[in-house]
C-alpha atoms as a PDB file:
ATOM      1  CA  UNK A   1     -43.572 -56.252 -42.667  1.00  0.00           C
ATOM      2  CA  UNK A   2     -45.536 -59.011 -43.336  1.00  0.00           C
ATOM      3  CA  UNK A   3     -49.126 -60.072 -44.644  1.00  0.00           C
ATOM      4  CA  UNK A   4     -51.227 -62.740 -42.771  1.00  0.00           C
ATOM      5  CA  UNK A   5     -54.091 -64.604 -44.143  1.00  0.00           C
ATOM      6  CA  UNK A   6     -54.245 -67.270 -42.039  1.00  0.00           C
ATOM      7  CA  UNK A   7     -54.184 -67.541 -37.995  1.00  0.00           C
ATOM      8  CA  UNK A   8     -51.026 -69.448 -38.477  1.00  0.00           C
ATOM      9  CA  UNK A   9     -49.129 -66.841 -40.654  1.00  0.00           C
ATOM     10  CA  UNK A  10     -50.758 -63.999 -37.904  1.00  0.00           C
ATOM     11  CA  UNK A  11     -49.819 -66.033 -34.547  1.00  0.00           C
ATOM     12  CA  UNK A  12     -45.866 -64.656 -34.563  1.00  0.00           C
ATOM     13  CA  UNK A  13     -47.169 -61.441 -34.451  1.00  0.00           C
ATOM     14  CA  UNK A  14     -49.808 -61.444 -31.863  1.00  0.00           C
ATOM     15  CA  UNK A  15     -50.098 -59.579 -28.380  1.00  0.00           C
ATOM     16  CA  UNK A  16     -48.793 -56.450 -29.857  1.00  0.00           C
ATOM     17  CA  UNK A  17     -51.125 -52.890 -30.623  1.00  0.00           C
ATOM     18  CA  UNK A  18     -53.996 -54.078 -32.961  1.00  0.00           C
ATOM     19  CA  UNK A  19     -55.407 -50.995 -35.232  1.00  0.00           C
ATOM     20  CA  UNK A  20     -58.513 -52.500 -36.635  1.00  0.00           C
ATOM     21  CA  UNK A  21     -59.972 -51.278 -40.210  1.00  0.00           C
ATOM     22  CA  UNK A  22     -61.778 -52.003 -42.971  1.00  0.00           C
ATOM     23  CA  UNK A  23     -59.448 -50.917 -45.305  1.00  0.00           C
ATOM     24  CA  UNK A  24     -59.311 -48.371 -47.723  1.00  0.00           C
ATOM     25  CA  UNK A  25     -56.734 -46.694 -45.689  1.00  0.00           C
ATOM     26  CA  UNK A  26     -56.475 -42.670 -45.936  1.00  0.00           C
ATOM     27  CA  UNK A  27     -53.945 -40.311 -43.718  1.00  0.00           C
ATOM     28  CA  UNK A  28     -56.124 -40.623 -40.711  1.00  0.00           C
ATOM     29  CA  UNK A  29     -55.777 -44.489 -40.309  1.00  0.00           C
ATOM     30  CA  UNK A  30     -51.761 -44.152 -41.160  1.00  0.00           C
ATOM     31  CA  UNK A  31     -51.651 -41.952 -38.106  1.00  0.00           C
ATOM     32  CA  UNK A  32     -53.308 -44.629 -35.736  1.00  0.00           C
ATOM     33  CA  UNK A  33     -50.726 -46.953 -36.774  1.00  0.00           C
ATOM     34  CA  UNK A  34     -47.988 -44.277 -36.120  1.00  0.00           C
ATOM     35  CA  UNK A  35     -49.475 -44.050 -32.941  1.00  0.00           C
ATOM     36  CA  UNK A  36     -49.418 -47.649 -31.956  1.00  0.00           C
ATOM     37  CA  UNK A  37     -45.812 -47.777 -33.346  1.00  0.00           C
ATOM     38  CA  UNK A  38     -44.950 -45.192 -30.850  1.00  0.00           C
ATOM     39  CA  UNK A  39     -46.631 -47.226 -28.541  1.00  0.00           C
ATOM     40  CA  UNK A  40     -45.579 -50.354 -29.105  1.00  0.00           C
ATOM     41  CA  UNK A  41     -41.503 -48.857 -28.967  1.00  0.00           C
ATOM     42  CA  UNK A  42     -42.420 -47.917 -25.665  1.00  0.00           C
ATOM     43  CA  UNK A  43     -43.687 -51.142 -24.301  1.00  0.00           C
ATOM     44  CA  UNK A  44     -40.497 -53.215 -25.161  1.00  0.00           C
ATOM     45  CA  UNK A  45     -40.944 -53.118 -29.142  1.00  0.00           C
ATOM     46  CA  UNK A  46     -44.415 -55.252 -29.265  1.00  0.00           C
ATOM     47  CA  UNK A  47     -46.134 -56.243 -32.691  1.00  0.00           C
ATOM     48  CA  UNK A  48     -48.048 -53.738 -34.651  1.00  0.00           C
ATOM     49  CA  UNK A  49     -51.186 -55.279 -36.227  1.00  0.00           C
ATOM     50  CA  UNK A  50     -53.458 -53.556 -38.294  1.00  0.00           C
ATOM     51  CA  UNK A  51     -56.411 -56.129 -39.678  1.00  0.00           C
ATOM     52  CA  UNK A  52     -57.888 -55.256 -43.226  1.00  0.00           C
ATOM     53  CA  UNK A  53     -60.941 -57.123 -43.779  1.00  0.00           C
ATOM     54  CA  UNK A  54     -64.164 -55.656 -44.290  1.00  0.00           C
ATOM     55  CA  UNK A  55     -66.293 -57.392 -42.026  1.00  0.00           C
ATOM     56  CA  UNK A  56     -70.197 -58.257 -43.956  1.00  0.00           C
ATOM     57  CA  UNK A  57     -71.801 -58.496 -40.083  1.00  0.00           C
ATOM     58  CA  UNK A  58     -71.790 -55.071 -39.525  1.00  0.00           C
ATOM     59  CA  UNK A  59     -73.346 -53.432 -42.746  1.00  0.00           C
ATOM     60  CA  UNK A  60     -76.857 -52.643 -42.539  1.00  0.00           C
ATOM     61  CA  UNK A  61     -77.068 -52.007 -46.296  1.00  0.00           C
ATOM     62  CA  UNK A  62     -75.900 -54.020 -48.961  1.00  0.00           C
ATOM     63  CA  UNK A  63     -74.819 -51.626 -51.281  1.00  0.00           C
ATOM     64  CA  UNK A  64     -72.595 -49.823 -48.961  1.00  0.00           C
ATOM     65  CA  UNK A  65     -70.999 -53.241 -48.415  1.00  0.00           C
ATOM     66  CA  UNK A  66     -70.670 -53.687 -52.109  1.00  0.00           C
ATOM     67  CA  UNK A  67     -69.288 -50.288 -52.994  1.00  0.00           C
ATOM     68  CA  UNK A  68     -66.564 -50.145 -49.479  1.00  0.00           C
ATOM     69  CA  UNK A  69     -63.520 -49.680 -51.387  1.00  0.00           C
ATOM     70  CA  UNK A  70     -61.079 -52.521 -51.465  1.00  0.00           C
ATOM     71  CA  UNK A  71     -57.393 -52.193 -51.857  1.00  0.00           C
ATOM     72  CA  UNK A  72     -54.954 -54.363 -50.027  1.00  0.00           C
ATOM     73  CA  UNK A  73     -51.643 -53.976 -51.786  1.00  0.00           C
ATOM     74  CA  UNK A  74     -51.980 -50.214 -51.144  1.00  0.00           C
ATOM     75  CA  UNK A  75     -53.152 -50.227 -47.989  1.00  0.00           C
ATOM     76  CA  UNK A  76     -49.961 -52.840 -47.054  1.00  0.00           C
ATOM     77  CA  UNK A  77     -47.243 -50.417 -48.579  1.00  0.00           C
ATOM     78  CA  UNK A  78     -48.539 -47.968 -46.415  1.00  0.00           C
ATOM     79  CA  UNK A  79     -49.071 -50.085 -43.092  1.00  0.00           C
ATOM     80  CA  UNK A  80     -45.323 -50.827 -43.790  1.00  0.00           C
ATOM     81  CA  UNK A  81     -44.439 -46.986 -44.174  1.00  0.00           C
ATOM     82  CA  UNK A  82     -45.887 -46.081 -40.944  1.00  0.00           C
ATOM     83  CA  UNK A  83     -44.198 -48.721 -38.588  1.00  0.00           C
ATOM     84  CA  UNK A  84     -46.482 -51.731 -38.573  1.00  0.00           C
ATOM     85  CA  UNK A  85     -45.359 -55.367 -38.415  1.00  0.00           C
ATOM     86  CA  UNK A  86     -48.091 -57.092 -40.131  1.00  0.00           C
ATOM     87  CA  UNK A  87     -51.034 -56.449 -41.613  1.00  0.00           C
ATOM     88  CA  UNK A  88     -53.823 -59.571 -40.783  1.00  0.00           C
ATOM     89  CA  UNK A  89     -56.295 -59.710 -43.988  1.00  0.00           C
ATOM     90  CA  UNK A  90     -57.862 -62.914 -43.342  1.00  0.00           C
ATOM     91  CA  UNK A  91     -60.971 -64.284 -45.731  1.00  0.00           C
ATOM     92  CA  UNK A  92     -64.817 -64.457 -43.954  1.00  0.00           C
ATOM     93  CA  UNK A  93     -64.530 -68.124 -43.220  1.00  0.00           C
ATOM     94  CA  UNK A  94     -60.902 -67.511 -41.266  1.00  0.00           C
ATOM     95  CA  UNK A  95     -63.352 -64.666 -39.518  1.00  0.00           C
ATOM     96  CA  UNK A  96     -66.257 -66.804 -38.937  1.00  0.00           C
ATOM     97  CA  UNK A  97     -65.861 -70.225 -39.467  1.00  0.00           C
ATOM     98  CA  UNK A  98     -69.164 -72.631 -40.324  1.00  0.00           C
ATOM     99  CA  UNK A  99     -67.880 -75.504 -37.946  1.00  0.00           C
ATOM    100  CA  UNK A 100     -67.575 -73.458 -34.905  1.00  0.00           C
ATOM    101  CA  UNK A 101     -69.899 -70.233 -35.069  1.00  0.00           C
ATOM    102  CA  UNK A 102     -68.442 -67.053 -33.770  1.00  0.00           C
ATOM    103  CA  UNK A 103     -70.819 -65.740 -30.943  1.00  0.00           C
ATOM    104  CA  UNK A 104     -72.129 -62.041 -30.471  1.00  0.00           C
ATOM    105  CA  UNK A 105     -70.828 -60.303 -27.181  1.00  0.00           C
ATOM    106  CA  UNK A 106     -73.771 -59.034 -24.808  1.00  0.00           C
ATOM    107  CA  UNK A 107     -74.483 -55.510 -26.057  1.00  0.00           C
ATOM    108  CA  UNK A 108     -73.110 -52.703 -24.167  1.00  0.00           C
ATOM    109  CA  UNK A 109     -75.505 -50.067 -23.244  1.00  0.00           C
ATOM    110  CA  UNK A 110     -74.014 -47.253 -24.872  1.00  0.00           C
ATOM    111  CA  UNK A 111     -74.242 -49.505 -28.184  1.00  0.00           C
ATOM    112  CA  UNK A 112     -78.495 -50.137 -27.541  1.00  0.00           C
ATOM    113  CA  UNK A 113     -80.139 -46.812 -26.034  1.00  0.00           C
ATOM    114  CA  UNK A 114     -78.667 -43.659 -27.262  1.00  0.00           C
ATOM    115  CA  UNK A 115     -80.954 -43.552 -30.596  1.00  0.00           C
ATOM    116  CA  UNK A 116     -77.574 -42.783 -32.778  1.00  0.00           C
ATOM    117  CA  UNK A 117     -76.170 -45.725 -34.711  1.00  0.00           C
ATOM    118  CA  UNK A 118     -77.833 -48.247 -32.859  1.00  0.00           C
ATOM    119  CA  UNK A 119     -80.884 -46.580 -34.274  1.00  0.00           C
ATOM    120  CA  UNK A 120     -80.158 -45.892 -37.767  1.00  0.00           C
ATOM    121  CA  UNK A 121     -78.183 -48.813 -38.578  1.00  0.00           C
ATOM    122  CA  UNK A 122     -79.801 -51.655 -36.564  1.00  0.00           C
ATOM    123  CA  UNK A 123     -77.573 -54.922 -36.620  1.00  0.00           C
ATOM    124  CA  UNK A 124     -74.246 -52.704 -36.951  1.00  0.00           C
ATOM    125  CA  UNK A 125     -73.094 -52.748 -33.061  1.00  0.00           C
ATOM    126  CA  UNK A 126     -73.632 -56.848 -32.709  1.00  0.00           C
ATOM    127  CA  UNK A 127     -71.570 -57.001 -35.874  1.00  0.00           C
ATOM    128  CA  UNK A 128     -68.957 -54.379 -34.368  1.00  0.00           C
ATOM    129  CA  UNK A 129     -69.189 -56.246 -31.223  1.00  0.00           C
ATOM    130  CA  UNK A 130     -68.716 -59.655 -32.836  1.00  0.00           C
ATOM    131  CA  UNK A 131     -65.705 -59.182 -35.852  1.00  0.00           C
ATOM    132  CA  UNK A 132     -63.415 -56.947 -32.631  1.00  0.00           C
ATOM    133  CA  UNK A 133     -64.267 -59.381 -30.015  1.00  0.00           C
ATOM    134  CA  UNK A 134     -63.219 -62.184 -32.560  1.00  0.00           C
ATOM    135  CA  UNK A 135     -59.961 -60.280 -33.552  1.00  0.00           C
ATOM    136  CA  UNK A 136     -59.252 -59.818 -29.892  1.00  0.00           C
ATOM    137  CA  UNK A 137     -59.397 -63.343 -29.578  1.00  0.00           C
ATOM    138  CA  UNK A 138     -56.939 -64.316 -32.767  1.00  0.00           C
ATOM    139  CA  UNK A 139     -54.410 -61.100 -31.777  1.00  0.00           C
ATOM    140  CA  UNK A 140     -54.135 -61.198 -28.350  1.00  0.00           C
ATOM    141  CA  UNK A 141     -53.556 -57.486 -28.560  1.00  0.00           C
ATOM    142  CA  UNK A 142     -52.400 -55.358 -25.097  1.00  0.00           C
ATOM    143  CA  UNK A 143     -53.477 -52.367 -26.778  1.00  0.00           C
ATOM    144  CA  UNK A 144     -56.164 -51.846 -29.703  1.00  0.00           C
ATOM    145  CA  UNK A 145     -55.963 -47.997 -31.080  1.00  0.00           C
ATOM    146  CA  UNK A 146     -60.098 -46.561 -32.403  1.00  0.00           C
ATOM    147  CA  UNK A 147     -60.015 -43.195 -34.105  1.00  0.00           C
ATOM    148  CA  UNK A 148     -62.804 -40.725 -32.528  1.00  0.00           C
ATOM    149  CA  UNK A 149     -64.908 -40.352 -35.600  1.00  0.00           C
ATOM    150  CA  UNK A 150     -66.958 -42.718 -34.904  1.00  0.00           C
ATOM    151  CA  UNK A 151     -67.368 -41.927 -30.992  1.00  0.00           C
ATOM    152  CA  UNK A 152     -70.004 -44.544 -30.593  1.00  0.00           C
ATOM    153  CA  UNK A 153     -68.175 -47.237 -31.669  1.00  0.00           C
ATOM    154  CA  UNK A 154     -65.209 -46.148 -29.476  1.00  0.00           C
ATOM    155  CA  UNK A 155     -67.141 -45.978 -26.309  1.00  0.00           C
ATOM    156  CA  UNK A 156     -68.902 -49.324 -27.003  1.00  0.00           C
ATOM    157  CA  UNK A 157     -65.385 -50.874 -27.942  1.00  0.00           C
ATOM    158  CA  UNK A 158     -64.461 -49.520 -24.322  1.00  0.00           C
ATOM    159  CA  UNK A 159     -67.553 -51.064 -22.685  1.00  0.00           C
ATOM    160  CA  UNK A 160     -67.272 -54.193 -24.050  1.00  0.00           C
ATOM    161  CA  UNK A 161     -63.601 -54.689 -22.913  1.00  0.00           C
ATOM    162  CA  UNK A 162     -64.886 -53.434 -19.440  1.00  0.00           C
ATOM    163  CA  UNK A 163     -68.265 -55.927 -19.619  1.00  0.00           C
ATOM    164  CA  UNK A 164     -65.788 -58.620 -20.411  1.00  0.00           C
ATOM    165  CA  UNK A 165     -62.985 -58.224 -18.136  1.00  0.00           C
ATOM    166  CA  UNK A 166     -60.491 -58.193 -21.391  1.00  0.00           C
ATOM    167  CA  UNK A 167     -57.191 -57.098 -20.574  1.00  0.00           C
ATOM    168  CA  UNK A 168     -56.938 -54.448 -23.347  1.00  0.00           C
ATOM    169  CA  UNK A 169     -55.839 -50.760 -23.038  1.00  0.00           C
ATOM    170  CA  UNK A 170     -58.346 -49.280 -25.808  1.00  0.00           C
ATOM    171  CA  UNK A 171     -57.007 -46.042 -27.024  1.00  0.00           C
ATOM    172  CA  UNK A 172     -58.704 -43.335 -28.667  1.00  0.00           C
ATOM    173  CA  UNK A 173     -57.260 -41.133 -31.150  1.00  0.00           C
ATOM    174  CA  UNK A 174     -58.346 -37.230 -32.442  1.00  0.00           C
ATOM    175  CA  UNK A 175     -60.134 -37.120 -35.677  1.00  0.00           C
ATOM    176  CA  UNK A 176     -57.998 -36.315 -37.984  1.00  0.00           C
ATOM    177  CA  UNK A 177     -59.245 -33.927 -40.680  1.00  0.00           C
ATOM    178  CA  UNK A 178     -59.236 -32.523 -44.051  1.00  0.00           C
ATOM    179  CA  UNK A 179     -57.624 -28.993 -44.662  1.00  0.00           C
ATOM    180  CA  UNK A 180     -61.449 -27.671 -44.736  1.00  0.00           C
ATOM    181  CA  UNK A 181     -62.652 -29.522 -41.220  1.00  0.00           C
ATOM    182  CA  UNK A 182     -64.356 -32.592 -43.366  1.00  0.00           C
ATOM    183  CA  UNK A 183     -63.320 -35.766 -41.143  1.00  0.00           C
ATOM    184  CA  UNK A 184     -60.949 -38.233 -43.118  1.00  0.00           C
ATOM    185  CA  UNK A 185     -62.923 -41.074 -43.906  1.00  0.00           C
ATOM    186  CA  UNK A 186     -62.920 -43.959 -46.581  1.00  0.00           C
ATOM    187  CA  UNK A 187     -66.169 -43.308 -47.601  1.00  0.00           C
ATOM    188  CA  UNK A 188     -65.531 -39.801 -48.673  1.00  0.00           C
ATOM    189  CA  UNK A 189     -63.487 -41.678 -51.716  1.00  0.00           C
ATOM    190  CA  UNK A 190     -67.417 -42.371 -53.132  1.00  0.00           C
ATOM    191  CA  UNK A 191     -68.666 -38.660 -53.115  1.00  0.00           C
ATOM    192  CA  UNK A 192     -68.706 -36.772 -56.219  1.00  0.00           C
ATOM    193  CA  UNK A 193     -66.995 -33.415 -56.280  1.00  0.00           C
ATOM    194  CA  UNK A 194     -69.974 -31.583 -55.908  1.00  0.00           C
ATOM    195  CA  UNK A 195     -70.697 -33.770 -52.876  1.00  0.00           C
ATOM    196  CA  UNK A 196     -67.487 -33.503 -51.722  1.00  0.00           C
ATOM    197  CA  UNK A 197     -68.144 -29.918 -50.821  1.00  0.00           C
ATOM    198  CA  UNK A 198     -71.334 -30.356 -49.254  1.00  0.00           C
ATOM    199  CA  UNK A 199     -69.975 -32.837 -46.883  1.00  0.00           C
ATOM    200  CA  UNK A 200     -68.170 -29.419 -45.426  1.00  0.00           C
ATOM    201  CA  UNK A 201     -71.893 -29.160 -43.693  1.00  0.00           C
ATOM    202  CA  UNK A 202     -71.449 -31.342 -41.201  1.00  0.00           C
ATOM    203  CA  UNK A 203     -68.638 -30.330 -39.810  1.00  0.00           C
ATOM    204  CA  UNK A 204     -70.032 -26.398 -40.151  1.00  0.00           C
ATOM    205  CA  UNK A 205     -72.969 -28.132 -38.105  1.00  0.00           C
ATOM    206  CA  UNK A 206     -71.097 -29.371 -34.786  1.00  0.00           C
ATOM    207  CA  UNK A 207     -69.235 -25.664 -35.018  1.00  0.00           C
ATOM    208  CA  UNK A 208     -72.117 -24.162 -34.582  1.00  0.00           C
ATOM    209  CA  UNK A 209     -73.888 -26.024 -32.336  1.00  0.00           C
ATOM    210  CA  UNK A 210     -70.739 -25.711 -30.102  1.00  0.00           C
ATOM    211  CA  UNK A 211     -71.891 -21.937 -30.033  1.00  0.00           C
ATOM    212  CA  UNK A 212     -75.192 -22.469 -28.269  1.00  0.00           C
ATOM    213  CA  UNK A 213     -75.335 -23.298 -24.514  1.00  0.00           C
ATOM    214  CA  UNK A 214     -78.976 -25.073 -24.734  1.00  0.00           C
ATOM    215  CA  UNK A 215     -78.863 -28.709 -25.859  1.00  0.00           C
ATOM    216  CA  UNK A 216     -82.149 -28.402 -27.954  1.00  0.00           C
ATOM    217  CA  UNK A 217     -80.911 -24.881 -29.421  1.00  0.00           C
ATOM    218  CA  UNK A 218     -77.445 -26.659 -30.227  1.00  0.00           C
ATOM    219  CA  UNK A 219     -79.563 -29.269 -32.164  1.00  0.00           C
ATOM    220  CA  UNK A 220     -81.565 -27.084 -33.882  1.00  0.00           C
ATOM    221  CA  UNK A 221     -78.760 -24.461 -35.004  1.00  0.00           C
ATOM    222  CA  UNK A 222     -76.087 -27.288 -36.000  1.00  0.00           C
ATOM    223  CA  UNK A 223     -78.949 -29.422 -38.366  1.00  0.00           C
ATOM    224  CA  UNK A 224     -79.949 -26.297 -40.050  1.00  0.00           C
ATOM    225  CA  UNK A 225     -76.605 -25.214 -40.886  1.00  0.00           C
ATOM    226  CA  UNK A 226     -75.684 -28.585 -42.122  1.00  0.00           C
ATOM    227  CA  UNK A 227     -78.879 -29.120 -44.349  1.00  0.00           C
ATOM    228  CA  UNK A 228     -78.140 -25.622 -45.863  1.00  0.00           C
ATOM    229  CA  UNK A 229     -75.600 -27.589 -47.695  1.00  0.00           C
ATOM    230  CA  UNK A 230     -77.381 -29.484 -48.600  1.00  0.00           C
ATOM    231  CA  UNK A 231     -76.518 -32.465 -46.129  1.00  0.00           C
ATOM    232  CA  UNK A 232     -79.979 -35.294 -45.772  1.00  0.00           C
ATOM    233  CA  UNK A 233     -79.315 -35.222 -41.851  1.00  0.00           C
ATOM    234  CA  UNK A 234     -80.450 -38.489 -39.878  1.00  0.00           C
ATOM    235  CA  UNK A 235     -79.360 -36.559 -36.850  1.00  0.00           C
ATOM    236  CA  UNK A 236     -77.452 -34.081 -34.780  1.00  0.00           C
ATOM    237  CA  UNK A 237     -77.507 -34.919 -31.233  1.00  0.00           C
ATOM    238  CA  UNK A 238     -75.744 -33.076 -27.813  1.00  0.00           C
ATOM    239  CA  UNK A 239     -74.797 -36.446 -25.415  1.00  0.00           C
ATOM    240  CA  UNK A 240     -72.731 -37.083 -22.316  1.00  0.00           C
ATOM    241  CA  UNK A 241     -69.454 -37.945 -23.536  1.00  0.00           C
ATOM    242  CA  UNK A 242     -69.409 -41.406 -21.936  1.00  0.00           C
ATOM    243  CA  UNK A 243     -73.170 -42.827 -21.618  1.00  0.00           C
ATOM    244  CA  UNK A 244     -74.527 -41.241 -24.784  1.00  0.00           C
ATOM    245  CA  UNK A 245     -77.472 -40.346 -22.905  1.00  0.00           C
ATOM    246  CA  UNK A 246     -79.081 -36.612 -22.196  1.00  0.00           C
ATOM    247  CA  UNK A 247     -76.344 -34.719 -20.823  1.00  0.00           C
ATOM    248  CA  UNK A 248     -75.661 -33.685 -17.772  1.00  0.00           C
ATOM    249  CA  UNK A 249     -74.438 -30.368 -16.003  1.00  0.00           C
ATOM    250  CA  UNK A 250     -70.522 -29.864 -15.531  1.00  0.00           C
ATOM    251  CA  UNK A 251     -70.192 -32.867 -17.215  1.00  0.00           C
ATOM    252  CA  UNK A 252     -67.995 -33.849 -20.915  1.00  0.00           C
ATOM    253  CA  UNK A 253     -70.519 -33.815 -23.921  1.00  0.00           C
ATOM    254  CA  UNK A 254     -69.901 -34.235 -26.923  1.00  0.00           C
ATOM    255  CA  UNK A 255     -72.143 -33.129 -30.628  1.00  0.00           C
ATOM    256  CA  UNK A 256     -72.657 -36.194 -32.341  1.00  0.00           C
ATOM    257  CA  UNK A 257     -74.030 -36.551 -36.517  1.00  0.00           C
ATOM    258  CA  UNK A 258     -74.608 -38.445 -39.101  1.00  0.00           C
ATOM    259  CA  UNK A 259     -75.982 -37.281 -42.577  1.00  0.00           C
ATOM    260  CA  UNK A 260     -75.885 -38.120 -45.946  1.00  0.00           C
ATOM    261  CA  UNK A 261     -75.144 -36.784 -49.772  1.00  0.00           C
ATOM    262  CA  UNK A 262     -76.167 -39.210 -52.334  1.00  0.00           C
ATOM    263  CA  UNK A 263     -75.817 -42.608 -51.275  1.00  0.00           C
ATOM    264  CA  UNK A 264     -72.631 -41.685 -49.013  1.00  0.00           C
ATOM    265  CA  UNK A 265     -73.610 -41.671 -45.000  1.00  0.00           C
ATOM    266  CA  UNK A 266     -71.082 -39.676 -43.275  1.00  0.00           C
ATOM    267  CA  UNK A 267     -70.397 -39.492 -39.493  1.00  0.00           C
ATOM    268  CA  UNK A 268     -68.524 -37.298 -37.446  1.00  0.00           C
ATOM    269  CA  UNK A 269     -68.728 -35.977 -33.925  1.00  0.00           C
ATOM    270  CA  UNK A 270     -66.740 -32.810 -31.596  1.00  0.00           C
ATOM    271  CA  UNK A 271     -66.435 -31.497 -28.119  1.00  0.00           C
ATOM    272  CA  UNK A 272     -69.451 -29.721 -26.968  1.00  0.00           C
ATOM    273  CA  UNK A 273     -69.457 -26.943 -26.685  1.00  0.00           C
ATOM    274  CA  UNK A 274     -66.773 -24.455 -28.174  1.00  0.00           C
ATOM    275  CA  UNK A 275     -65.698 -26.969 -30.583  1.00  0.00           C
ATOM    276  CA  UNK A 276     -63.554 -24.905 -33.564  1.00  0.00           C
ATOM    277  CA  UNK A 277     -61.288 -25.707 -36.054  1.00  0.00           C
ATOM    278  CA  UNK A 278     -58.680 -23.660 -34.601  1.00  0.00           C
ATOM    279  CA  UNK A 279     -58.960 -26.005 -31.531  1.00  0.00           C
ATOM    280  CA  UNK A 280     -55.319 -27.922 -30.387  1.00  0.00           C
ATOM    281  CA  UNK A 281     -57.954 -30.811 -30.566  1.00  0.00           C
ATOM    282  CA  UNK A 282     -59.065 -29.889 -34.381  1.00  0.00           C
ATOM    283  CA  UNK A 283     -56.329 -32.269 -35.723  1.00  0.00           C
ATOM    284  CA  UNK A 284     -56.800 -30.537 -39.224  1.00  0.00           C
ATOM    285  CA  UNK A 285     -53.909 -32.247 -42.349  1.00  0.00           C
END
């Protein structure tokens, strides 16, 4: 496997699977690139790119920038352990040049009006919008693998491609989770024990919303249990699976929430309703 840093080391390895990240890499990410190796075997052995670089356009608070765990040479032995070919970790100015400004995509609708993200981190969607379109232009992938965590960002990711007429097959993959239902995710690295088992809330939230056939009972239920562990809830929402928007009847929905412990914001999201973590879809470690 090999390490790029420039667009010259990357361009051998481009129009393979691209798994983009931040970094930081846990079990969950390891699995996407599993994925896209099986993948990739099955579309005449194509590249396997995973991009580390943690991208400052997209934070909407500086000290969550600051604190995003960083840790390349890890995260490469373990890109090589699951099957990938090279791992692209290229500086801000390979990202976004000063002599030839990188723009930002239109925004998809299903990254501007459902009040979720787009709300509570303003500026993160362009920024999502901009570092994937810009790694879709260096990678040339066929295929880019998201995880389902962070639904909204999959669905805009999926919209853009579609807005844009790019010829990319945009995969999502199951949340994978913790042996108590908490969602894998870099950021839990920054919780302190005690926080660590609060952050159980949220997912105890989106189980038992999934009990409650009303939307605004859902809501209710699923926030209350997730503050009574102590989880600062920004929200807790029931959406169509696909706009975002109210849903509708007899169509996929999907419990969406964000919260936080500390200084730690935490996302996570589940079928609606019936969601448990017996579920095939649970994807529990």
């Amino acid at each position: 496997m090999r390490i790029a840093h420039t667009i010259d080391e990357l361009a051998p390895h481009t129009g393979g699977v691209l798994i983009p990240t931040m970094g930081a890499l846990h079990p969950g990410h390891l699995l996407l690139v599993e994925a896209a190796r099986k993948y990739a075997d099955e579309h005449s052995g194509i590249p396997v790119v995973v991009s580390v670089f943690v991208n400052p356009t997209q934070f909407n608070e500086q000290l969550d920038f600051d604190t995003y765990p960083k840790r390349l040479d890890q995260d490469a032995r373990a890109c090589a352990n699951a099957g990938a070919t090279c791992v692209f970790a290229p500086s801000v100015p390979t990202m976004y040049p000063t002599d030839d400004p990188v723009p930002v995509p239109p925004l998809p609708q299903v990254a501007s009006s459902p009040m979720l993200e787009d709300h509570h981190r303003p500026g993160h969607f362009p920024g999502v919008c901009q570092v994937c379109k810009r790694l879709f232009d260096l990678c040339k992938p066929s295929a880019t693998i998201f995880g389902e965590k962070d639904w909204q960002q999959l669905s805009c990711i999926r919209a853009m491609c579609a807005q844009l007429d790019l010829p990319i097959d945009v995969i999502g993959h199951p949340t994978i989770r913790e042996p108590d239902g908490v969602a894998m995710s870099s950021r839990n690295l920054n919780l302190t024990t005690a926080q660590r088992k609060q952050a159980v809330g949220i997912v105890r939230g989106l189980i038992e919303a999934g009990q409650h056939a009303n939307p605004a009972d859902a809501e209710r239920a699923g926030r209350d249990t997730a503050e009574s562990h102590g989880v600062r809830m920004e929200y807790l929402a029931v959406r169509d699976a696909s706009t975002l928007l109210a849903p509708k009847p007899d169509e996929p929905a999907r419990v969406l929430a964000a919260g936080r412990l500390g200084d730690v914001r935490l996302i996570d999201n589940a079928p609606w309703p019936n969601f448990s973590l017996d579920a095939p879809d649970a994807h529990l470690e």
